[in-house]
Protein backbone atom coordinates (compact mmCIF):
# COMPACT_ATOMS: atom_id res chain seq x y z
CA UNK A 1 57.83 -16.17 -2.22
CA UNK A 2 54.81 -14.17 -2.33
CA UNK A 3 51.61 -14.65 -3.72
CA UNK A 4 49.84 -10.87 -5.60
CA UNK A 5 46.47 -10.99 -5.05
CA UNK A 6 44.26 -8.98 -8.03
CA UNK A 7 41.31 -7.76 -7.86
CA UNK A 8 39.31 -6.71 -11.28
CA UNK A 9 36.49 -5.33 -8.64
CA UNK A 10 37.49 -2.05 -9.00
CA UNK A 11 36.99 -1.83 -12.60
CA UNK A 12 33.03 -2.81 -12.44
CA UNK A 13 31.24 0.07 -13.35
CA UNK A 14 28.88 1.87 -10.99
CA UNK A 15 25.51 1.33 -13.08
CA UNK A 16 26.71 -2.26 -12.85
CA UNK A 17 27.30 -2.42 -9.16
CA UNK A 18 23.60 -0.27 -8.94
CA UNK A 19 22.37 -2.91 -10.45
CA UNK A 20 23.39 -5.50 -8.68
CA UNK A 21 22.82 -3.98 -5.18
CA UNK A 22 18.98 -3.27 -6.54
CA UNK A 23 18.37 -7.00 -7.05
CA UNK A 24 20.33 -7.78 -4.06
CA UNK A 25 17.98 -5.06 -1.95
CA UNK A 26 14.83 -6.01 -3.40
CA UNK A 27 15.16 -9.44 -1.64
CA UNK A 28 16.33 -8.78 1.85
CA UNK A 29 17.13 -5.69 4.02
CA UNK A 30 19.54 -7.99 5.61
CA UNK A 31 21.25 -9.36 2.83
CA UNK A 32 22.02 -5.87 1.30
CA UNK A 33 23.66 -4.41 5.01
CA UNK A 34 25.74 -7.56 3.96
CA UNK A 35 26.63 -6.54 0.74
CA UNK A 36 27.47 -2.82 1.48
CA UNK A 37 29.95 -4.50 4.17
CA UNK A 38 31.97 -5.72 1.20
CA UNK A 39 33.61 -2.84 -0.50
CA UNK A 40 33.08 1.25 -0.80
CA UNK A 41 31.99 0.33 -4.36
CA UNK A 42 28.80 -1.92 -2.96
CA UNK A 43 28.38 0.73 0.19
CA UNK A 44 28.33 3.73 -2.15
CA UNK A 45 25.49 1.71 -4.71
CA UNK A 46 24.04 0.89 -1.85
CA UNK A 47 23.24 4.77 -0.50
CA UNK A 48 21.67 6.01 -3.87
CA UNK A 49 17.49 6.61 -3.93
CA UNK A 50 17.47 3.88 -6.53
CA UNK A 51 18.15 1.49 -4.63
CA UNK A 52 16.71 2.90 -1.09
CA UNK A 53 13.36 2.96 -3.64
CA UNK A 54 13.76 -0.76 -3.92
CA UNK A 55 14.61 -2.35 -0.50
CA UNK A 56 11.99 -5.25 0.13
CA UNK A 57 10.23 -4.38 3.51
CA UNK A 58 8.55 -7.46 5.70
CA UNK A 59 4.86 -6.93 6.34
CA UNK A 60 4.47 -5.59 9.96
CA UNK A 61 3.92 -8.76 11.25
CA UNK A 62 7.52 -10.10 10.20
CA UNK A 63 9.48 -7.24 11.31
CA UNK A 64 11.47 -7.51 14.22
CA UNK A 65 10.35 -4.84 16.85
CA UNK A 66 13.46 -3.78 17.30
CA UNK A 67 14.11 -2.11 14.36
CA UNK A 68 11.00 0.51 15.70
CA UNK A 69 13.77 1.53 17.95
CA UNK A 70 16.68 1.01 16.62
CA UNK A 71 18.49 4.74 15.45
CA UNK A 72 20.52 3.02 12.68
CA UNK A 73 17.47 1.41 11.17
CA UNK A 74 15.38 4.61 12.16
CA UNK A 75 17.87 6.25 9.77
CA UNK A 76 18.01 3.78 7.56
CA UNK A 77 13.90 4.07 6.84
CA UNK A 78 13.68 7.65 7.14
CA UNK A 79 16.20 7.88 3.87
CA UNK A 80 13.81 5.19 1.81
CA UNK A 81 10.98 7.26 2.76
CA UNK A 82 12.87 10.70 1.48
CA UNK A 83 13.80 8.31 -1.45
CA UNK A 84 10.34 7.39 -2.79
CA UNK A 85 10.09 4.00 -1.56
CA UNK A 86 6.37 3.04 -2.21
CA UNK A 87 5.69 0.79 0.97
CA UNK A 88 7.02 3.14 3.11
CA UNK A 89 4.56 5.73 1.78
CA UNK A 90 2.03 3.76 1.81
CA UNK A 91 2.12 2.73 5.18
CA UNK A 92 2.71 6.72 6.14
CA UNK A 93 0.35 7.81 4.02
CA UNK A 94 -2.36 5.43 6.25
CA UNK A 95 -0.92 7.14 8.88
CA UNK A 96 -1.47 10.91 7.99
CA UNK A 97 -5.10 9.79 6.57
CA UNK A 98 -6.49 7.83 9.48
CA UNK A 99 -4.75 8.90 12.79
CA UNK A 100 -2.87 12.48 12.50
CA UNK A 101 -6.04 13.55 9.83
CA UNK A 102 -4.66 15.40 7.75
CA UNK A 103 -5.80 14.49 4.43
CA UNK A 104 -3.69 16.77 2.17
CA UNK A 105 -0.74 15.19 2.98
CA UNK A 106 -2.13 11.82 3.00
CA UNK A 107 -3.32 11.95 -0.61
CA UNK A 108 0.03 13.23 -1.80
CA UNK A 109 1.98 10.17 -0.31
CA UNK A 110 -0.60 7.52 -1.89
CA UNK A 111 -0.23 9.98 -5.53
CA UNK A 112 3.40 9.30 -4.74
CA UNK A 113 2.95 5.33 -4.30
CA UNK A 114 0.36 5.14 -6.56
CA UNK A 115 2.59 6.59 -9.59
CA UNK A 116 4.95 3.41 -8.79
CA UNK A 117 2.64 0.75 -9.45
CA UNK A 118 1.75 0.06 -5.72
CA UNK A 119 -1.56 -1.60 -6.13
CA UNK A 120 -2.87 -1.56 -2.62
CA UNK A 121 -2.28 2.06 -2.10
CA UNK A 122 -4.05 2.71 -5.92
CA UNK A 123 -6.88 0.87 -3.81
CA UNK A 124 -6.54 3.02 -0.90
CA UNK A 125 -6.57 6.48 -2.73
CA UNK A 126 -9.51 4.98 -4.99
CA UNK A 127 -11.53 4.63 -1.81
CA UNK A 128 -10.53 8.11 -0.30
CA UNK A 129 -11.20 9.90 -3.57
CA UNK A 130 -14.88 8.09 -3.57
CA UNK A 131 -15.51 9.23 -0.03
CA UNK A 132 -14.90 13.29 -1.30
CA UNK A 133 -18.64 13.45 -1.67
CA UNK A 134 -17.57 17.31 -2.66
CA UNK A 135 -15.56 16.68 -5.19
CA UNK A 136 -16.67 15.14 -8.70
CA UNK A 137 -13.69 15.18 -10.54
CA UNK A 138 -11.58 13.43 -7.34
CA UNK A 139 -14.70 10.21 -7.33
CA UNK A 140 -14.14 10.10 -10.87
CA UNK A 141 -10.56 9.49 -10.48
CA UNK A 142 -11.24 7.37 -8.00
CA UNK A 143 -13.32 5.33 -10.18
CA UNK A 144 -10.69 5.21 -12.79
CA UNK A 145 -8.61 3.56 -10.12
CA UNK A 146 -11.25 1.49 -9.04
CA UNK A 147 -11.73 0.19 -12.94
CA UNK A 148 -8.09 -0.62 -13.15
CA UNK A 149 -7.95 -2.78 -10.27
CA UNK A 150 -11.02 -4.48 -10.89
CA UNK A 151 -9.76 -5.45 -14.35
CA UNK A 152 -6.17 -6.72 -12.81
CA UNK A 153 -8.26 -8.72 -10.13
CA UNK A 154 -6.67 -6.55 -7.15
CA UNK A 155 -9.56 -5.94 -5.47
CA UNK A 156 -9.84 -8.64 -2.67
CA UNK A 157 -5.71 -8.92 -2.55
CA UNK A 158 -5.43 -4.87 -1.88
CA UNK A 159 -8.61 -4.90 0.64
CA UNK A 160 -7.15 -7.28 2.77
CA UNK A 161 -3.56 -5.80 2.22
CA UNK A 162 -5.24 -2.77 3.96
CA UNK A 163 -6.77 -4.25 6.43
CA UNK A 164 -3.50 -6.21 7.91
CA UNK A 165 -1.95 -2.89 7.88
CA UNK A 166 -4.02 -0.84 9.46
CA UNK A 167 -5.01 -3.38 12.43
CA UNK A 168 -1.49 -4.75 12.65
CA UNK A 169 0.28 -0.84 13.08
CA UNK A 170 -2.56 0.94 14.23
CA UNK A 171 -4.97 -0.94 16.14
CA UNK A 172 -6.95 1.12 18.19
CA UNK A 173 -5.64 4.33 16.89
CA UNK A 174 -7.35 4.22 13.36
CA UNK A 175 -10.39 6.56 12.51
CA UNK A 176 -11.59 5.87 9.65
CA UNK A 177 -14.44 8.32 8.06
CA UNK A 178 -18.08 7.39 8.01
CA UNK A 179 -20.32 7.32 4.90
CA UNK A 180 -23.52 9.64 4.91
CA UNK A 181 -26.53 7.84 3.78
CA UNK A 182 -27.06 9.30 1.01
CA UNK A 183 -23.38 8.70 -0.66
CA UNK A 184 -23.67 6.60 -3.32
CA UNK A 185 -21.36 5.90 -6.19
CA UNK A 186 -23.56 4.77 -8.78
CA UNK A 187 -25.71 7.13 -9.60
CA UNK A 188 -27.64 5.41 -12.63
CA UNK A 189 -31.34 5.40 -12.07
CA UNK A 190 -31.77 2.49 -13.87
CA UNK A 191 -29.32 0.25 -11.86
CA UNK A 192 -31.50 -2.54 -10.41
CA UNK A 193 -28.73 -3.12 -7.25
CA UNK A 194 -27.95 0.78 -6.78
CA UNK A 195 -28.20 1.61 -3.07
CA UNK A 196 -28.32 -2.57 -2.11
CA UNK A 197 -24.79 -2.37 -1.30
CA UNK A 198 -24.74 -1.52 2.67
CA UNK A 199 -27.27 -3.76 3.24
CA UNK A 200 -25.39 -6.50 1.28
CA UNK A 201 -22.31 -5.94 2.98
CA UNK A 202 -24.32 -6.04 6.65
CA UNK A 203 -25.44 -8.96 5.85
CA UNK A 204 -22.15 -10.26 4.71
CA UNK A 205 -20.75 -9.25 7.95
CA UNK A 206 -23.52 -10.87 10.49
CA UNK A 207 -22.63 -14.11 8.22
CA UNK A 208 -19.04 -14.31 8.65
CA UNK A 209 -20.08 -13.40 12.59
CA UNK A 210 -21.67 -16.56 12.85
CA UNK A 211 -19.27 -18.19 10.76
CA UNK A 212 -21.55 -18.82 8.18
CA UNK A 213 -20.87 -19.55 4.29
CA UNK A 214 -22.58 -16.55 2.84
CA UNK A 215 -20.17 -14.59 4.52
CA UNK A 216 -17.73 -15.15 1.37
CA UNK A 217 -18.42 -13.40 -2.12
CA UNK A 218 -18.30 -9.87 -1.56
CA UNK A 219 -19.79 -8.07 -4.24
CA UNK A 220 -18.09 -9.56 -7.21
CA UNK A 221 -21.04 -10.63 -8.73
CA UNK A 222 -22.79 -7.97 -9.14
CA UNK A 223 -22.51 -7.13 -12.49
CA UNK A 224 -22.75 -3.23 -12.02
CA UNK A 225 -19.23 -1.70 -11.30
CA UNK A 226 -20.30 1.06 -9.37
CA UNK A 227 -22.16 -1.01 -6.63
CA UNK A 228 -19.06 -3.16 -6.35
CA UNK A 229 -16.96 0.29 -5.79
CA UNK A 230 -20.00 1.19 -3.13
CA UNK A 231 -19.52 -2.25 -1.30
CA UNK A 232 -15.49 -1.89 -1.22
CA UNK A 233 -16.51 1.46 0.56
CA UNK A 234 -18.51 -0.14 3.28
CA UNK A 235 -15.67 -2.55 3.68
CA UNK A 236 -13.25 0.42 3.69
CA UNK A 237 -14.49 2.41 6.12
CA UNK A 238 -14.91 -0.39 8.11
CA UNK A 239 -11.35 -2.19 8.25
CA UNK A 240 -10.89 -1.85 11.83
């Protein structure tokens, strides 16, 4: 006697099986090489930019080194990144910023990320836009960024999220630009902290030198907006 063996897989429709492979991909590399493994229907979900957009990448401190030179996972990135995946941009767009230079191409990869939703590299172009001391309309966007992250409280999260990225990939490599004296972003005459801020954040960073407790804070309360965005500079440009 034998036993048919049905399978109603083939009738799940592809936005369903998208779906699926999206939530699946957005909580382990790993577990979505699994699921493409199963069937064409789960392998062909799996190649669309949808879900290449959504893969969950590891910080650089939990990825295994051998997926730097690995040509299957080489591959495997290099289609997210055509995709749109906003990590992946981010982290590139670092790159093209801080080590190759060139800045055009930097600022269009963090405009990429930033239209996502990905908060650290909103940070990240706030702070570059700021540092265009040649361009009025680029610090006011910049501002605008700043604003929105100040009112989600991203600030400290997407400062640090910067920092671990640039020291953990880069270290050693990273040139970050230098602020001219006279760049300020407040600009109000009345503003009784206006030009304070590198001298704040020196002091900050002799503190947490010697380990001390005024080392913590930041700028946060200072109640002018601007001089916070002028102290997240000084941190900025000094990550590494």
């Amino acid at each position: 006697m034998t036993i048919d063996c049905f399978s109603k897989i083939a009738f799940i429709p592809n936005d369903i099986w998208v779906a699926i492979t999206i939530k699946v991909a957005s909580h382990s590399i790993r577990d979505l090489c699994s699921l493409r493994m199963t069937c064409k229907a789960a392998r062909n979900a799996g190649d669309t930019d949808i879900v290449r957009r959504s893969v969950s990448i590891p910080p650089p401190h939990a990825t295994p080194w051998w997926w730097c030179i690995n040509p299957e996972s080489k591959r495997f990135f290099d289609r997210c990144m055509v995709a749109g995946h906003p990590e992946l941009l981010f982290r590139e767009a670092l790159r093209e910023l801080f080590i190759r230079r060139n800045e055009n191409v930097g600022l269009q990869m963090l405009n990429s990320a930033t239209s996502t939703g990905h908060a650290a590299a909103k940070y990240a172009l706030s702070m570059t836009l700021l540092l265009r001391t040649d361009d009025n309309v680029g610090k006011q966007k910049g501002l605008e960024l700043y604003r929105q992250l100040d009112a989600a409280g991203s600030l400290a999260d997407c400062n640090v999220r910067c920092f671990s990225i640039l020291i953990i990939l880069w270290s050693g490599e990273v040139q970050m630009p230098h602020i001219q004296e006279q760049h300020t972003v407040c600009a109000s005459p009345t503003c009784f902290t206006r030009g304070h801020m590198p001298l704040l954040y020196d002091y900050r960073r002799r503190a947490a030198e010697r380990n001390s407790v005024h080392a913590f804070g930041g700028a946060a309360h200072i109640p002018c907006i601007q001089c916070r965005a002028d102290y997240d500079l000084q941190a900025f440009v000094n990550l590494p």
